[in-house]
Structure formats: structure tokens, C-alpha cells
N, C-alpha and C. Protein backbone atom coordinates (compact mmCIF):
# COMPACT_ATOMS: atom_id res chain seq x y z
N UNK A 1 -10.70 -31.33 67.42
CA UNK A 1 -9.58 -31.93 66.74
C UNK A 1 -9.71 -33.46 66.76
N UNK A 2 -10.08 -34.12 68.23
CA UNK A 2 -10.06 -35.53 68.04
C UNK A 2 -11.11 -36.21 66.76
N UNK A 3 -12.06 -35.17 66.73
CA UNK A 3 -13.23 -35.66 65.89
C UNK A 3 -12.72 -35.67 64.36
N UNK A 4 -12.32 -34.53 63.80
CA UNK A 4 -11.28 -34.73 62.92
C UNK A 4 -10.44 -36.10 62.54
N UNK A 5 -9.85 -36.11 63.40
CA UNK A 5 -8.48 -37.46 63.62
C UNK A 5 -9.37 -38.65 63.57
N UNK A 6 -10.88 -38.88 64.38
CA UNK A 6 -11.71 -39.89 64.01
C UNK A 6 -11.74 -40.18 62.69
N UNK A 7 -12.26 -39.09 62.18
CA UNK A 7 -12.95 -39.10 60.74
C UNK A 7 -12.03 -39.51 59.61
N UNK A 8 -11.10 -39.16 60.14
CA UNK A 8 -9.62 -39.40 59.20
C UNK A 8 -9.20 -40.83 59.23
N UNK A 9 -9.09 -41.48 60.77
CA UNK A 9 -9.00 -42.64 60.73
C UNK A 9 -9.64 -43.69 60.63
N UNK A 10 -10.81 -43.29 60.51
CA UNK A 10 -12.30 -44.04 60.17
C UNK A 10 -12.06 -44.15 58.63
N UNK A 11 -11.96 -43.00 57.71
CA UNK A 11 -11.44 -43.24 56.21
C UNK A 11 -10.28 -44.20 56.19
N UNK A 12 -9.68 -43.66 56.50
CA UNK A 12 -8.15 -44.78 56.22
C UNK A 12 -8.62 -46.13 57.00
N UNK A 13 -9.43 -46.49 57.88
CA UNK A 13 -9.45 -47.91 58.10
C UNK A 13 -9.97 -48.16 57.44
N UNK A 14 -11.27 -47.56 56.47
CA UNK A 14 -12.09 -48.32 55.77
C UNK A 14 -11.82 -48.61 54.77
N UNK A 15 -10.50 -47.63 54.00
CA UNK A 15 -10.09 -48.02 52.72
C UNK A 15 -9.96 -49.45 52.25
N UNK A 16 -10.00 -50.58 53.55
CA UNK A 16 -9.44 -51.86 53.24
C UNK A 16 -10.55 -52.36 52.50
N UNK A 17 -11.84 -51.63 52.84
CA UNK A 17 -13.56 -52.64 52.12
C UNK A 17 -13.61 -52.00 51.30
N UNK A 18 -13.08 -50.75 50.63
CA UNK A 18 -13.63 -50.14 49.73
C UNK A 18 -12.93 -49.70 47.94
N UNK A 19 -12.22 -50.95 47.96
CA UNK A 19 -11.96 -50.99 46.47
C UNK A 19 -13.43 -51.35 45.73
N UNK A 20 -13.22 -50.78 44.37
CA UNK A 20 -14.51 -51.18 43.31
C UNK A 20 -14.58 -52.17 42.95
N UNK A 21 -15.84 -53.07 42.34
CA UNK A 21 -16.03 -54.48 42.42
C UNK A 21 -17.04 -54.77 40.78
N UNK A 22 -17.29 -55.68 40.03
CA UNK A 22 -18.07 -55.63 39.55
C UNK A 22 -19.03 -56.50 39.73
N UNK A 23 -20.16 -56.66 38.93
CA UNK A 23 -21.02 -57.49 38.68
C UNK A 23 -22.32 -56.52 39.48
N UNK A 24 -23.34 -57.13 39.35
CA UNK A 24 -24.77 -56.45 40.11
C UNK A 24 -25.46 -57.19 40.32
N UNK A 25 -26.04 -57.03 42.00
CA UNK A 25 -26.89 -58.02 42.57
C UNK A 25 -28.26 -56.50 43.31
N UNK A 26 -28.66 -56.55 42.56
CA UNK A 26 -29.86 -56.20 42.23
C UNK A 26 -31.19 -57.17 43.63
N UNK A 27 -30.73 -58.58 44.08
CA UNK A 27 -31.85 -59.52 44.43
C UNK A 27 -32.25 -58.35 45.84
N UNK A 28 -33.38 -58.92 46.30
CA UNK A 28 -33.87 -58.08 47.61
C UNK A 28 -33.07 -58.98 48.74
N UNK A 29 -32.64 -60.14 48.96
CA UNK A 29 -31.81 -60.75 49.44
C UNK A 29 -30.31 -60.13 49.89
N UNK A 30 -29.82 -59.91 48.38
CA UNK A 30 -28.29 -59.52 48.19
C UNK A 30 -28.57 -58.23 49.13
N UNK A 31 -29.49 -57.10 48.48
CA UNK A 31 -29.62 -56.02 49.16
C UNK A 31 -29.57 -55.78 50.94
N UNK A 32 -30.35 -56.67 51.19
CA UNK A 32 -30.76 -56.77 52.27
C UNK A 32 -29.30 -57.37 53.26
N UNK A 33 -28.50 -58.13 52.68
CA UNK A 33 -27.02 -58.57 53.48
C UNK A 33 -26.51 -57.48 53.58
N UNK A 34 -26.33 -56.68 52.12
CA UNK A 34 -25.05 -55.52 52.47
C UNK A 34 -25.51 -54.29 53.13
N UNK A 35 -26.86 -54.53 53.21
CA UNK A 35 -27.56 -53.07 53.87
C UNK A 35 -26.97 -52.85 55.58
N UNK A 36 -27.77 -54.26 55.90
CA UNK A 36 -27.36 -54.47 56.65
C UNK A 36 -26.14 -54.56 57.50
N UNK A 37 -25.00 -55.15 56.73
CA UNK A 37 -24.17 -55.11 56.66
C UNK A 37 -22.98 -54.15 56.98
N UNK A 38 -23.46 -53.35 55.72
CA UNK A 38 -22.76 -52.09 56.19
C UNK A 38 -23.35 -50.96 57.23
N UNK A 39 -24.32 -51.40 58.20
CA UNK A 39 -25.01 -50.51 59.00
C UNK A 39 -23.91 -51.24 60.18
N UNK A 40 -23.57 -52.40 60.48
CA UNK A 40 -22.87 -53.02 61.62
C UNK A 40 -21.62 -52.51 61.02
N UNK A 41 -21.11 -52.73 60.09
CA UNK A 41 -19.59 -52.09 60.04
C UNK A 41 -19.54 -50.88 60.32
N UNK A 42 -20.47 -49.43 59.97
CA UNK A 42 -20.10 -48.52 60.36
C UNK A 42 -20.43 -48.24 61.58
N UNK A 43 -21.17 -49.01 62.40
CA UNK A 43 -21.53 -48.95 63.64
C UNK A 43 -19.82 -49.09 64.14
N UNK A 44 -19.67 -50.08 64.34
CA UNK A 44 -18.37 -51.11 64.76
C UNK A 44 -17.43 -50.12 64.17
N UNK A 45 -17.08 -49.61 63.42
CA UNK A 45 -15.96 -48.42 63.11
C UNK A 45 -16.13 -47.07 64.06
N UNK A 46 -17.43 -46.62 64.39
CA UNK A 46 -17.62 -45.60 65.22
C UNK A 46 -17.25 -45.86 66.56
N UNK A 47 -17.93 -46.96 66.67
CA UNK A 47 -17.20 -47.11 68.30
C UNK A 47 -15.92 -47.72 68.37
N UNK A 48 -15.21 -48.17 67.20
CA UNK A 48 -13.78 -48.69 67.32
C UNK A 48 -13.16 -46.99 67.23
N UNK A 49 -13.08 -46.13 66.81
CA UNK A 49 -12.44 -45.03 66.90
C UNK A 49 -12.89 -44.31 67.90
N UNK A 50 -13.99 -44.21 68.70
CA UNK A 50 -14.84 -43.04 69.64
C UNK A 50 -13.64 -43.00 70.37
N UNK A 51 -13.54 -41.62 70.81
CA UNK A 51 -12.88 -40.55 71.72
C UNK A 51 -11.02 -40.50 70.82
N UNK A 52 -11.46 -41.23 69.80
CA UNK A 52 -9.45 -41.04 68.68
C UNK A 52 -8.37 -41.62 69.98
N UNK A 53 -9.27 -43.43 70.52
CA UNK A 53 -8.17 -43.81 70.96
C UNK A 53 -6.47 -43.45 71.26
N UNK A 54 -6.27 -43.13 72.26
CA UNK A 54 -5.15 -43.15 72.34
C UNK A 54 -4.09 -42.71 71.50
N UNK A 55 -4.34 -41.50 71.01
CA UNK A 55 -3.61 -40.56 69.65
C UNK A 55 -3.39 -39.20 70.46
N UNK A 56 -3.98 -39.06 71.23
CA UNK A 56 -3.72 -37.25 72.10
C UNK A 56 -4.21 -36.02 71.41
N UNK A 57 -3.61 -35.44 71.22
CA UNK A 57 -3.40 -33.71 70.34
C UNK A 57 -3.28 -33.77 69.20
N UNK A 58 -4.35 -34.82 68.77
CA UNK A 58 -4.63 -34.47 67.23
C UNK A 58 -2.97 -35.64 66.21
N UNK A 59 -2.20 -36.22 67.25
CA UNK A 59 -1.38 -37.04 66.92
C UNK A 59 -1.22 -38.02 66.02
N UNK A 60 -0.66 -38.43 65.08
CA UNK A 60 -1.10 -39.70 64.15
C UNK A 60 -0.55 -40.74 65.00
N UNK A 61 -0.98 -42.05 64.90
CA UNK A 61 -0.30 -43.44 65.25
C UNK A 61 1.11 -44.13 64.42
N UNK A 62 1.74 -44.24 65.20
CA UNK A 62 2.94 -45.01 64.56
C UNK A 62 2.93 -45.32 63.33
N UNK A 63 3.39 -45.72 62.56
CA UNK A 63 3.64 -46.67 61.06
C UNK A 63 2.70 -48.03 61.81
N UNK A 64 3.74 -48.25 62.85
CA UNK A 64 3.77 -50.19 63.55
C UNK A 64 2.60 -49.92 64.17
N UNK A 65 1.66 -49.08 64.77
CA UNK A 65 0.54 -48.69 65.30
C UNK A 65 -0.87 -48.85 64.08
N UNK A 66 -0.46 -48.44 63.25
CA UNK A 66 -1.28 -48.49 61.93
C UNK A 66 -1.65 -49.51 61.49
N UNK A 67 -0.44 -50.38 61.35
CA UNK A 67 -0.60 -51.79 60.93
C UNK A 67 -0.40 -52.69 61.79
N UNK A 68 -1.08 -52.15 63.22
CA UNK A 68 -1.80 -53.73 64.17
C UNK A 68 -2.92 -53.04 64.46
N UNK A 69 -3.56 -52.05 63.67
CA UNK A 69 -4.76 -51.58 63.80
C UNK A 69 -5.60 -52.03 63.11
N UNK A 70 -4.88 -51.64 61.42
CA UNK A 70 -5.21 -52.33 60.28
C UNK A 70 -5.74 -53.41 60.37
N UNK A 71 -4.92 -54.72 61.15
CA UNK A 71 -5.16 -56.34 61.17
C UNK A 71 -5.90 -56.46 62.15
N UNK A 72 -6.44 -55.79 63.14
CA UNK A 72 -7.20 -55.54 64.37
C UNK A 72 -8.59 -55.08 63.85
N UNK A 73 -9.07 -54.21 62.80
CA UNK A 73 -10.19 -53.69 61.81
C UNK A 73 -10.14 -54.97 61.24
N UNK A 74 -9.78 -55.62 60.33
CA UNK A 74 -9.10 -56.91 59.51
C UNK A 74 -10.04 -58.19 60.24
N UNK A 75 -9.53 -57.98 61.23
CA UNK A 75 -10.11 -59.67 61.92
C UNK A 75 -11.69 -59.00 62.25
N UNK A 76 -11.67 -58.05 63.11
CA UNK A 76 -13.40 -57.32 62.94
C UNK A 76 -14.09 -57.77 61.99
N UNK A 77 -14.02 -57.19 61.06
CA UNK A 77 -14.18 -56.89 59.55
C UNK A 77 -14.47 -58.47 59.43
N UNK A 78 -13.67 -59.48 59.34
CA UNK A 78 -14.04 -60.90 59.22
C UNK A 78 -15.09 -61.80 59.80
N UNK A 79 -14.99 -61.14 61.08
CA UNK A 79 -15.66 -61.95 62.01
C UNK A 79 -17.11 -61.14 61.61
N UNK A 80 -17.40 -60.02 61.58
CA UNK A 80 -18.63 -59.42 61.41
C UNK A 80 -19.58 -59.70 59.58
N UNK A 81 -18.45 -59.74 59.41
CA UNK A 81 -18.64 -60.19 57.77
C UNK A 81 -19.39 -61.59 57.82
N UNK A 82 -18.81 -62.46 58.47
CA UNK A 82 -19.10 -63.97 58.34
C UNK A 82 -20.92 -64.31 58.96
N UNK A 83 -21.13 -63.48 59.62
CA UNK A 83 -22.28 -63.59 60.06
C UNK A 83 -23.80 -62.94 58.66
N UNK A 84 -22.86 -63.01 57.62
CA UNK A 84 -23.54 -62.54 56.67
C UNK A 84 -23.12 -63.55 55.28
N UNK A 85 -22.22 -64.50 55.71
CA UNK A 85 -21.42 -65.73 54.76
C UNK A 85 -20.78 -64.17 53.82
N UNK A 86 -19.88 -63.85 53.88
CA UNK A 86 -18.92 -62.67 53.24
C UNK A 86 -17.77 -62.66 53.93
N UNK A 87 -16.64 -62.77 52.65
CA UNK A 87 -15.39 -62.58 53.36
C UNK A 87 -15.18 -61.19 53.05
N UNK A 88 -14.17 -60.42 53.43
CA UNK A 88 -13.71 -59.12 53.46
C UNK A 88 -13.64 -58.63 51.79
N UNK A 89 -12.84 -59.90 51.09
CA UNK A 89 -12.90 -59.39 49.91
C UNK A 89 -13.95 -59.71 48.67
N UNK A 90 -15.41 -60.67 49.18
CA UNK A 90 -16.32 -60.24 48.83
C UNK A 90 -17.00 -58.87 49.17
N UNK A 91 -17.00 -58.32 50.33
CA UNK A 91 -17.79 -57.47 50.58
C UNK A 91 -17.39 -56.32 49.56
N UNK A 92 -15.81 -56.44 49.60
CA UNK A 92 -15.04 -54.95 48.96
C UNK A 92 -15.38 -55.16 47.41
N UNK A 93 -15.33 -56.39 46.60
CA UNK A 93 -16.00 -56.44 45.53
C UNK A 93 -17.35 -56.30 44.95
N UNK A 94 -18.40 -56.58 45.87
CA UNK A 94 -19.51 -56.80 45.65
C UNK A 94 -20.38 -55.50 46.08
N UNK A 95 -19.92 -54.62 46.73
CA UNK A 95 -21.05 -53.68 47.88
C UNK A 95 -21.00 -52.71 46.85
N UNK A 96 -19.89 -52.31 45.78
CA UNK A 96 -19.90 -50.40 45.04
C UNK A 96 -21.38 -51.37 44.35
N UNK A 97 -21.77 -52.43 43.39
CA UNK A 97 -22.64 -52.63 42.40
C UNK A 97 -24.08 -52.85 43.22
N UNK A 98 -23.97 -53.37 44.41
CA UNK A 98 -25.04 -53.37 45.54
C UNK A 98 -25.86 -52.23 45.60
N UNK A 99 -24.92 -51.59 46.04
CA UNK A 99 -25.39 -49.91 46.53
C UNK A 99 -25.25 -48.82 45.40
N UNK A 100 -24.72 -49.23 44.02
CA UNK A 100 -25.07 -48.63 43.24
C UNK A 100 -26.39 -48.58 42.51
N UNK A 101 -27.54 -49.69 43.13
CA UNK A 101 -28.67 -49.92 43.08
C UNK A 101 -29.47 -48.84 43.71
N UNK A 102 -29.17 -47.76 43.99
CA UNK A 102 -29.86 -46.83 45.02
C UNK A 102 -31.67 -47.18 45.06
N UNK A 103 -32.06 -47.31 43.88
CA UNK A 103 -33.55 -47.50 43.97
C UNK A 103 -33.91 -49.09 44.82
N UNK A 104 -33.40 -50.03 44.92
CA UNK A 104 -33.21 -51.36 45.50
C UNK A 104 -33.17 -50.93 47.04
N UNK A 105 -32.21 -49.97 47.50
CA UNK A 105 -31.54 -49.92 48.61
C UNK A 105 -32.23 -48.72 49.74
N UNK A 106 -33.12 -48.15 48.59
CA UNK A 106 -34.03 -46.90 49.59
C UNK A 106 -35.37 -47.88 49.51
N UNK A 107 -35.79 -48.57 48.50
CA UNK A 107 -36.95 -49.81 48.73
C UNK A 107 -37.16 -50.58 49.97
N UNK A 108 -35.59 -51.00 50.43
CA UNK A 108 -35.27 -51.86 51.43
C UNK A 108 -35.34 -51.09 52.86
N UNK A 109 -34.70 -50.18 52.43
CA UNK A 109 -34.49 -49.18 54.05
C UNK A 109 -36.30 -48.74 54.45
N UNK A 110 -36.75 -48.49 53.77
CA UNK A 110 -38.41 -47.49 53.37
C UNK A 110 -39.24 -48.80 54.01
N UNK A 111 -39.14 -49.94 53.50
CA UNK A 111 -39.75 -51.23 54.36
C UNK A 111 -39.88 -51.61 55.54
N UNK A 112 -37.99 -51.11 56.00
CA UNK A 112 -37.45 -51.42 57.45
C UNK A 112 -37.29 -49.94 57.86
N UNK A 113 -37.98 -49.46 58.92
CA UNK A 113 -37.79 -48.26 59.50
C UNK A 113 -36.45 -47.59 60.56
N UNK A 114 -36.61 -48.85 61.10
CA UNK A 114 -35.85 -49.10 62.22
C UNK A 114 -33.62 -49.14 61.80
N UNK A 115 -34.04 -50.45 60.89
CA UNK A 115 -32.65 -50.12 59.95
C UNK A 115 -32.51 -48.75 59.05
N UNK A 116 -33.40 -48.32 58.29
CA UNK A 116 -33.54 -46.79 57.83
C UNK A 116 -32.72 -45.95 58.66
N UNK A 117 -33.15 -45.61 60.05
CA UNK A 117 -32.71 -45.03 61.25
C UNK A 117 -31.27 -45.07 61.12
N UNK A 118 -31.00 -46.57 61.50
CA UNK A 118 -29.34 -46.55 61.99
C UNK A 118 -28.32 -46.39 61.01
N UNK A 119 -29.17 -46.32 59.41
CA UNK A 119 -28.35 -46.59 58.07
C UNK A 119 -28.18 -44.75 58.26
N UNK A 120 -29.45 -44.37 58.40
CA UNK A 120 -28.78 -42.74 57.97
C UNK A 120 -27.97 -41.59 58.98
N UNK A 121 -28.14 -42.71 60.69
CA UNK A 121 -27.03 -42.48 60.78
C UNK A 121 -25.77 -42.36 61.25
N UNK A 122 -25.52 -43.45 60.06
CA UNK A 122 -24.00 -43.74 59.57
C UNK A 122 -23.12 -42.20 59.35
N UNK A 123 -21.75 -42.02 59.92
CA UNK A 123 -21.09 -40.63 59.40
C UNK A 123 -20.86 -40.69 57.91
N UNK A 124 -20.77 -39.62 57.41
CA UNK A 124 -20.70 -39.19 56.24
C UNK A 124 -19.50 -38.27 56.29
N UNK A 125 -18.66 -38.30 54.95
CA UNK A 125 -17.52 -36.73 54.90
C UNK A 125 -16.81 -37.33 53.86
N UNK A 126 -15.69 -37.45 54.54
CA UNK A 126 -14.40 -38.09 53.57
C UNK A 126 -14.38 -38.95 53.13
N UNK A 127 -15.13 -40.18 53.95
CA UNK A 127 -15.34 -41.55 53.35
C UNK A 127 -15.45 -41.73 52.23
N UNK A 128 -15.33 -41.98 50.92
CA UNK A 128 -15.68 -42.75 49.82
C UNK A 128 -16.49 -44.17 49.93
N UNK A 129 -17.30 -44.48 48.81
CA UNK A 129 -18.06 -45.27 49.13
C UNK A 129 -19.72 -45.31 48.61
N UNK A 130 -19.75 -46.23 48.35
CA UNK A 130 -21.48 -46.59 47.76
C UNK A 130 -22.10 -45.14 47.03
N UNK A 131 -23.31 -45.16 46.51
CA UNK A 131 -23.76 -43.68 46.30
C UNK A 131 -24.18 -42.87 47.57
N UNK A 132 -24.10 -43.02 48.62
CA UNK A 132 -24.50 -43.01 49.77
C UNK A 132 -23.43 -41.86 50.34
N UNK A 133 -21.96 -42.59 50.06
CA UNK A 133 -20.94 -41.18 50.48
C UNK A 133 -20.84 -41.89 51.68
N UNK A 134 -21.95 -42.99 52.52
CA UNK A 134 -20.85 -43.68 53.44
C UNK A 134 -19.92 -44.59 53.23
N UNK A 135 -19.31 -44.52 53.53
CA UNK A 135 -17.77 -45.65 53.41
C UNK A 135 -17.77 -46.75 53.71
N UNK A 136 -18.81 -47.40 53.71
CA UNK A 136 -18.88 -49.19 54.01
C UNK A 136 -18.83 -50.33 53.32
């Protein structure tokens, strides 16, 4: 059940990066930020939810629990972003046309073995997100 309640709250936190965006950055550069990128965010989301913090028996969190979680993912999300010059709402604009590059983005991973590894694996399910189906 807790794993469930992860997965659930792992979607709903991520909803904040994952509105659609346009334009296409195609560069091996661009690729290479959000690849990356989104391999530390979903890292950093797995272990921000591991063991469904403090929720019990499958429990949801408050309303007021939600939203100092939200801004708690939020400042994450910023601070991890910046180490890539990206604010939150570049990433959420820019990453669906990134990773809608799939041939760019298996080029990049196929180069780097090691990132390959930790990109695939990222959880997969409910998330929405990139062609990938992960949520980052």
C-alpha cells in the first residue's frame, strides 16, 4: 500500500514540472541538461517520498500538508534546477519538446552508459511525461 501512496504522490508532486511547453531544442547540449536533469529530479523525488513519509495506512496528507510539501518539492525543484541555469518554469516548458526528441535522447544516454543506467531506472506508471512515461 505505502508503495502505491508513493507512486501517487510522486505523480501529484510532479505535476508542478510537467505542463506542455513549446519550441524544440534538438542541440546535444540542450539534451544533455534535461537528461540529466531529469535523472536528479527523479532521483530526488524517490528518495523525497521513500517509505510514504509519514502518511501511515495508506492515508492521504492534509490539504495544509500538501501545500508545504508542494513548496518544499518547489524550493528542491529550484535549487536542483539552478545547477543546470533552469528555473522550474523553464524546465516545465522546455523538457515535453526535449524529450520529444527520443532519437537525440537514446543518442545521448547510448554514449553515457553510466547515466543510461540511472535514466532507466527512473519509476515509471502513472507519471505523465516525456515519451519516456517518466514524469520529469
Amino acid at each position: 500500500m505505502a508503495s502505491n501512496l508513493t507512486r501517487i504522490m510522486i505523480g501529484m508532486s510532479l505535476s508542478i514540472v510537467l505542463f506542455a511547453g513549446t519550441g524544440f531544442a534538438t542541440e546535444p547540449a540542450e539534451v544533455e541538461k534535461f537528461v540529466k536533469a531529469r535523472i536528479e529530479i527523479g532521483e530526488m523525488m524517490t528518495n523525497y517520498f521513500k517509505g510514504g513519509k509519514g502518511y501511515g495506512d495508506g492515508q492521504r496528507p492534509s490539504p495544509e500538508a500538501m501545500r508545504e510539501m508542494g513548496a518544499d518539492i518547489n524550493a528542491k525543484l529550484s535549487t536542483l534546477l539552478s545547477k543546470y541555469d533552469l528555473t522550474v518554469e523553464e524546465y516545465r516548458q522546455r523538457s515535453p519538446a526535449v524529450f520529444a526528441d527520443d532519437a537525440a535522447v537514446k543518442s545521448y544516454l547510448n554514449e553515457h552508459p553510466d547515466l543510461k543506467q540511472r535514466y532507466e531506472a527512473l519509476p515509471l506508471g502513472s507519471m505523465r511525461g516525456g515519451s519516456t512515461g517518466r514524469g520529469y
